[in-house]
C-alpha atoms as a PDB file:
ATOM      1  CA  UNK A   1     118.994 114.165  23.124  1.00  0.00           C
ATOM      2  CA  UNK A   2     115.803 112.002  23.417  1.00  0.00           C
ATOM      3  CA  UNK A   3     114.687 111.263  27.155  1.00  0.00           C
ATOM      4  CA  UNK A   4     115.487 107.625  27.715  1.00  0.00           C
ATOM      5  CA  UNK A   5     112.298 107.626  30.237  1.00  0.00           C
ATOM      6  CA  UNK A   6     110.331 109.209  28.037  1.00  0.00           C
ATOM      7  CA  UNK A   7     111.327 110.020  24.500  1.00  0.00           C
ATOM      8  CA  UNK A   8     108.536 112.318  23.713  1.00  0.00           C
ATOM      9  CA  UNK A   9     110.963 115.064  25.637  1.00  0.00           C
ATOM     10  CA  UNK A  10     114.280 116.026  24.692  1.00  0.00           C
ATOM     11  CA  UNK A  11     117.182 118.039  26.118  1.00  0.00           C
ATOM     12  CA  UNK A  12     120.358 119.883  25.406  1.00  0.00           C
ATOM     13  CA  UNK A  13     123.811 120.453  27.551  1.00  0.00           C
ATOM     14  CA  UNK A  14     126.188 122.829  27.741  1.00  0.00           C
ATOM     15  CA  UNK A  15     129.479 120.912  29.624  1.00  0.00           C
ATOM     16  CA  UNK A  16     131.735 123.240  30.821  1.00  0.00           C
ATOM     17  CA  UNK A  17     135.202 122.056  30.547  1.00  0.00           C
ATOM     18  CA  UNK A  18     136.452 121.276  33.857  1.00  0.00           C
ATOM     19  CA  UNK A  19     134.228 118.505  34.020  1.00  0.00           C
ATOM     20  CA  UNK A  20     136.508 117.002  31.595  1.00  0.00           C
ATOM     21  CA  UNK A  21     138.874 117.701  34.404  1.00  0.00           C
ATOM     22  CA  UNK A  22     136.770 116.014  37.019  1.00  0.00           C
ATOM     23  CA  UNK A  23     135.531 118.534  38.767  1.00  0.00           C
ATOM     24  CA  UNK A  24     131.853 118.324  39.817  1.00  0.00           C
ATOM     25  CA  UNK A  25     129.871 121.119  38.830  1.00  0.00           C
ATOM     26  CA  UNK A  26     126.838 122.810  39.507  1.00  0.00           C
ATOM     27  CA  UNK A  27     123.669 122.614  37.173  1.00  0.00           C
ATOM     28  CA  UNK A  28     121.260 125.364  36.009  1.00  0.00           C
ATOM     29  CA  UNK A  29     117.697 124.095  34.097  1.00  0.00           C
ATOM     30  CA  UNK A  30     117.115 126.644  31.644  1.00  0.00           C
ATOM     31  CA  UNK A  31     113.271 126.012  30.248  1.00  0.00           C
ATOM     32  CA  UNK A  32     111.568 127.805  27.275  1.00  0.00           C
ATOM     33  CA  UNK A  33     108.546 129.854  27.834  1.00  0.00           C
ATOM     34  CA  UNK A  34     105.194 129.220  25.859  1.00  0.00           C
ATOM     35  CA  UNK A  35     106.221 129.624  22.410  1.00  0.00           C
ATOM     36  CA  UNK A  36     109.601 127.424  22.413  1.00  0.00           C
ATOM     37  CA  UNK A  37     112.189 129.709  21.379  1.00  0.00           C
ATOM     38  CA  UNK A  38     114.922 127.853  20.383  1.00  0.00           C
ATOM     39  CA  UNK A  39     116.401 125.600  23.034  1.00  0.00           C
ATOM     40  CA  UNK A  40     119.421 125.495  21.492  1.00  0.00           C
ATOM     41  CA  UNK A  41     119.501 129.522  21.792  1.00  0.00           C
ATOM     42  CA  UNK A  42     118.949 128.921  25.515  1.00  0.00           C
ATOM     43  CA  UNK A  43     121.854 126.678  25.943  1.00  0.00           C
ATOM     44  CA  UNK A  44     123.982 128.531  23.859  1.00  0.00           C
ATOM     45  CA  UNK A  45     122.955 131.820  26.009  1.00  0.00           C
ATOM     46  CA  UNK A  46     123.801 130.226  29.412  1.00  0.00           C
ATOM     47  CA  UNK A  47     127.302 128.845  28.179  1.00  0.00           C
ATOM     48  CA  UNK A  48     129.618 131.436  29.054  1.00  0.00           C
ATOM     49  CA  UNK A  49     127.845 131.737  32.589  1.00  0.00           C
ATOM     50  CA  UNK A  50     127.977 127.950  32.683  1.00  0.00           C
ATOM     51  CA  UNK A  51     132.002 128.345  31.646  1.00  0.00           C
ATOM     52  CA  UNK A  52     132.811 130.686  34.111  1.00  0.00           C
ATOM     53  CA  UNK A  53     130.904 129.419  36.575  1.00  0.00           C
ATOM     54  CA  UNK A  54     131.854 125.955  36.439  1.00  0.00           C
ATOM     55  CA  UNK A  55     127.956 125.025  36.022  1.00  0.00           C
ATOM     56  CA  UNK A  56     126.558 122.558  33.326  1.00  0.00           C
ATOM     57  CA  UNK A  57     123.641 124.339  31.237  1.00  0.00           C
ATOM     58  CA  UNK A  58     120.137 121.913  31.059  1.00  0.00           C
ATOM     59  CA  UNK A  59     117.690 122.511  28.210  1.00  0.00           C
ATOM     60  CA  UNK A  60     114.635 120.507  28.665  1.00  0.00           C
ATOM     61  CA  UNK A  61     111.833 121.012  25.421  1.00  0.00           C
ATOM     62  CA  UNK A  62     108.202 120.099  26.647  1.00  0.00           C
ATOM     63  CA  UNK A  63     106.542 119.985  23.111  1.00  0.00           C
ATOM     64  CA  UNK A  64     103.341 120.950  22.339  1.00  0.00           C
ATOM     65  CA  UNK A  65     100.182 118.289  22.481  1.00  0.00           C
ATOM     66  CA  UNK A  66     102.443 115.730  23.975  1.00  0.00           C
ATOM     67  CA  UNK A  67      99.244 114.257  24.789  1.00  0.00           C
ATOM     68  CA  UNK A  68      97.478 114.705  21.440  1.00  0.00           C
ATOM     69  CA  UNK A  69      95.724 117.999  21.779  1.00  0.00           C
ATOM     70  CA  UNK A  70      97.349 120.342  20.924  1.00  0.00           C
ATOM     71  CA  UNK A  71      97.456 121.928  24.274  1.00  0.00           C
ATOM     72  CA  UNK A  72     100.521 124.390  25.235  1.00  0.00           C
ATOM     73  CA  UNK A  73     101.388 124.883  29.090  1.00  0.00           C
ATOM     74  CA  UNK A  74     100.272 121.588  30.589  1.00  0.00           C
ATOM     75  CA  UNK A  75     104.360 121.680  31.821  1.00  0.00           C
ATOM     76  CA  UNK A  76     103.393 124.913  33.693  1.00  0.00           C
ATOM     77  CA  UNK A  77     101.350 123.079  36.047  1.00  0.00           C
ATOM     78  CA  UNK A  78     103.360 120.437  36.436  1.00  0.00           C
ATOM     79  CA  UNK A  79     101.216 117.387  35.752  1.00  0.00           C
ATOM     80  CA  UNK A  80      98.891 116.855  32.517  1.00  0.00           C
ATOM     81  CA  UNK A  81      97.025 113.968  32.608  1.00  0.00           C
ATOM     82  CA  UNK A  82      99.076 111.003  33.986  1.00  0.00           C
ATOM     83  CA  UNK A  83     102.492 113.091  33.342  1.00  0.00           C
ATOM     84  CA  UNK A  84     104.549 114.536  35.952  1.00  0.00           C
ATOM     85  CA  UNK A  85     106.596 116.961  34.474  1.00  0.00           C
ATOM     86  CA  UNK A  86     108.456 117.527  37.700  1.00  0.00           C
ATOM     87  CA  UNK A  87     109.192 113.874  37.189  1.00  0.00           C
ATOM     88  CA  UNK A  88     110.258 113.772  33.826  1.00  0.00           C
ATOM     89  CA  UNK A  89     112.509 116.831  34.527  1.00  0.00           C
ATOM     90  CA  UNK A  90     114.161 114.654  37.000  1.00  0.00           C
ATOM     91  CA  UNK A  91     114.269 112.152  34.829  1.00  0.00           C
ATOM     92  CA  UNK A  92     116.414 113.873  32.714  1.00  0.00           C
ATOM     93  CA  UNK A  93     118.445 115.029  35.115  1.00  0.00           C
ATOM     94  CA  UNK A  94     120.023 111.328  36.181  1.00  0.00           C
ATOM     95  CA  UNK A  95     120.752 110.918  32.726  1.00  0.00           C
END
Protein backbone atom coordinates (compact mmCIF):
# COMPACT_ATOMS: atom_id res chain seq x y z
CA UNK A 1 0.00 0.00 0.00
CA UNK A 2 0.86 3.70 -0.74
CA UNK A 3 0.78 6.05 2.46
CA UNK A 4 -2.31 8.16 2.04
CA UNK A 5 -0.25 11.04 4.04
CA UNK A 6 2.50 10.62 2.16
CA UNK A 7 2.69 8.36 -0.84
CA UNK A 8 6.37 8.42 -1.27
CA UNK A 9 6.22 5.49 1.65
CA UNK A 10 4.54 2.34 1.44
CA UNK A 11 3.60 -0.55 3.74
CA UNK A 12 2.59 -4.14 3.99
CA UNK A 13 0.20 -6.21 6.62
CA UNK A 14 0.03 -9.36 7.78
CA UNK A 15 -3.87 -9.70 9.42
CA UNK A 16 -4.09 -12.44 11.51
CA UNK A 17 -7.40 -14.03 11.33
CA UNK A 18 -9.20 -13.36 14.40
CA UNK A 19 -9.45 -9.93 13.48
CA UNK A 20 -11.86 -11.14 11.03
CA UNK A 21 -13.44 -12.37 14.19
CA UNK A 22 -13.31 -9.04 15.93
CA UNK A 23 -10.90 -9.42 18.16
CA UNK A 24 -8.45 -6.51 18.64
CA UNK A 25 -5.02 -7.39 18.27
CA UNK A 26 -1.73 -6.31 19.02
CA UNK A 27 0.72 -4.75 16.36
CA UNK A 28 4.45 -5.36 15.75
CA UNK A 29 6.42 -2.68 13.12
CA UNK A 30 8.83 -4.76 11.46
CA UNK A 31 11.37 -2.17 9.48
CA UNK A 32 14.15 -3.13 6.96
CA UNK A 33 17.68 -2.35 7.71
CA UNK A 34 19.93 -0.26 5.24
CA UNK A 35 19.82 -2.23 2.21
CA UNK A 36 15.86 -2.99 1.99
CA UNK A 37 15.61 -6.58 1.99
CA UNK A 38 12.47 -7.44 0.85
CA UNK A 39 9.58 -6.10 2.90
CA UNK A 40 7.46 -8.51 1.78
CA UNK A 41 10.07 -11.22 3.23
CA UNK A 42 9.67 -9.34 6.53
CA UNK A 43 5.99 -9.63 6.64
CA UNK A 44 5.90 -12.93 5.46
CA UNK A 45 8.63 -13.85 8.33
CA UNK A 46 6.57 -12.33 11.20
CA UNK A 47 3.21 -14.09 10.07
CA UNK A 48 3.15 -17.15 11.93
CA UNK A 49 4.27 -15.13 15.16
CA UNK A 50 1.62 -12.60 14.17
CA UNK A 51 -0.95 -15.87 13.80
CA UNK A 52 -0.24 -17.28 16.91
CA UNK A 53 0.04 -14.41 18.65
CA UNK A 54 -2.97 -12.72 17.64
CA UNK A 55 -0.69 -9.60 16.49
CA UNK A 56 -1.02 -7.78 13.05
CA UNK A 57 2.54 -7.66 11.22
CA UNK A 58 3.50 -3.72 9.91
CA UNK A 59 6.00 -3.33 7.08
CA UNK A 60 6.85 0.22 6.55
CA UNK A 61 9.60 0.79 3.27
CA UNK A 62 11.52 4.20 3.72
CA UNK A 63 13.04 4.34 0.13
CA UNK A 64 16.12 5.59 -0.72
CA UNK A 65 16.64 9.56 -1.75
CA UNK A 66 13.10 10.24 -0.79
CA UNK A 67 14.37 13.63 -0.84
CA UNK A 68 16.33 13.51 -4.11
CA UNK A 69 19.79 12.53 -3.05
CA UNK A 70 20.26 9.60 -2.98
CA UNK A 71 20.88 9.43 0.67
CA UNK A 72 20.18 5.98 2.67
CA UNK A 73 19.46 6.20 6.58
CA UNK A 74 17.90 9.64 6.91
CA UNK A 75 14.83 7.21 8.62
CA UNK A 76 17.51 6.20 11.21
CA UNK A 77 17.52 9.51 12.66
CA UNK A 78 14.23 10.09 12.51
CA UNK A 79 13.83 13.40 10.72
CA UNK A 80 15.53 14.37 7.21
CA UNK A 81 14.95 17.61 6.23
CA UNK A 82 11.31 18.67 6.93
CA UNK A 83 10.28 14.77 7.35
CA UNK A 84 9.45 13.18 10.50
CA UNK A 85 9.74 9.72 10.05
CA UNK A 86 8.40 9.04 13.50
CA UNK A 87 5.47 10.90 12.06
CA UNK A 88 4.98 9.26 8.97
CA UNK A 89 5.31 5.87 10.79
CA UNK A 90 2.37 6.99 12.72
CA UNK A 91 0.85 7.98 9.95
CA UNK A 92 0.66 4.75 8.70
CA UNK A 93 -0.32 3.31 11.57
CA UNK A 94 -4.07 5.10 11.70
CA UNK A 95 -4.51 3.87 8.40
Amino acid sequence: FASKSDPRFHYCLYVPPAVGEGAQVDLLVAVHGTGRTSFLGFRDAFAEFGRWNDCAILCPVFPMGVLGDDARSGYKYMIEDDIRYDQVLLAIVEE
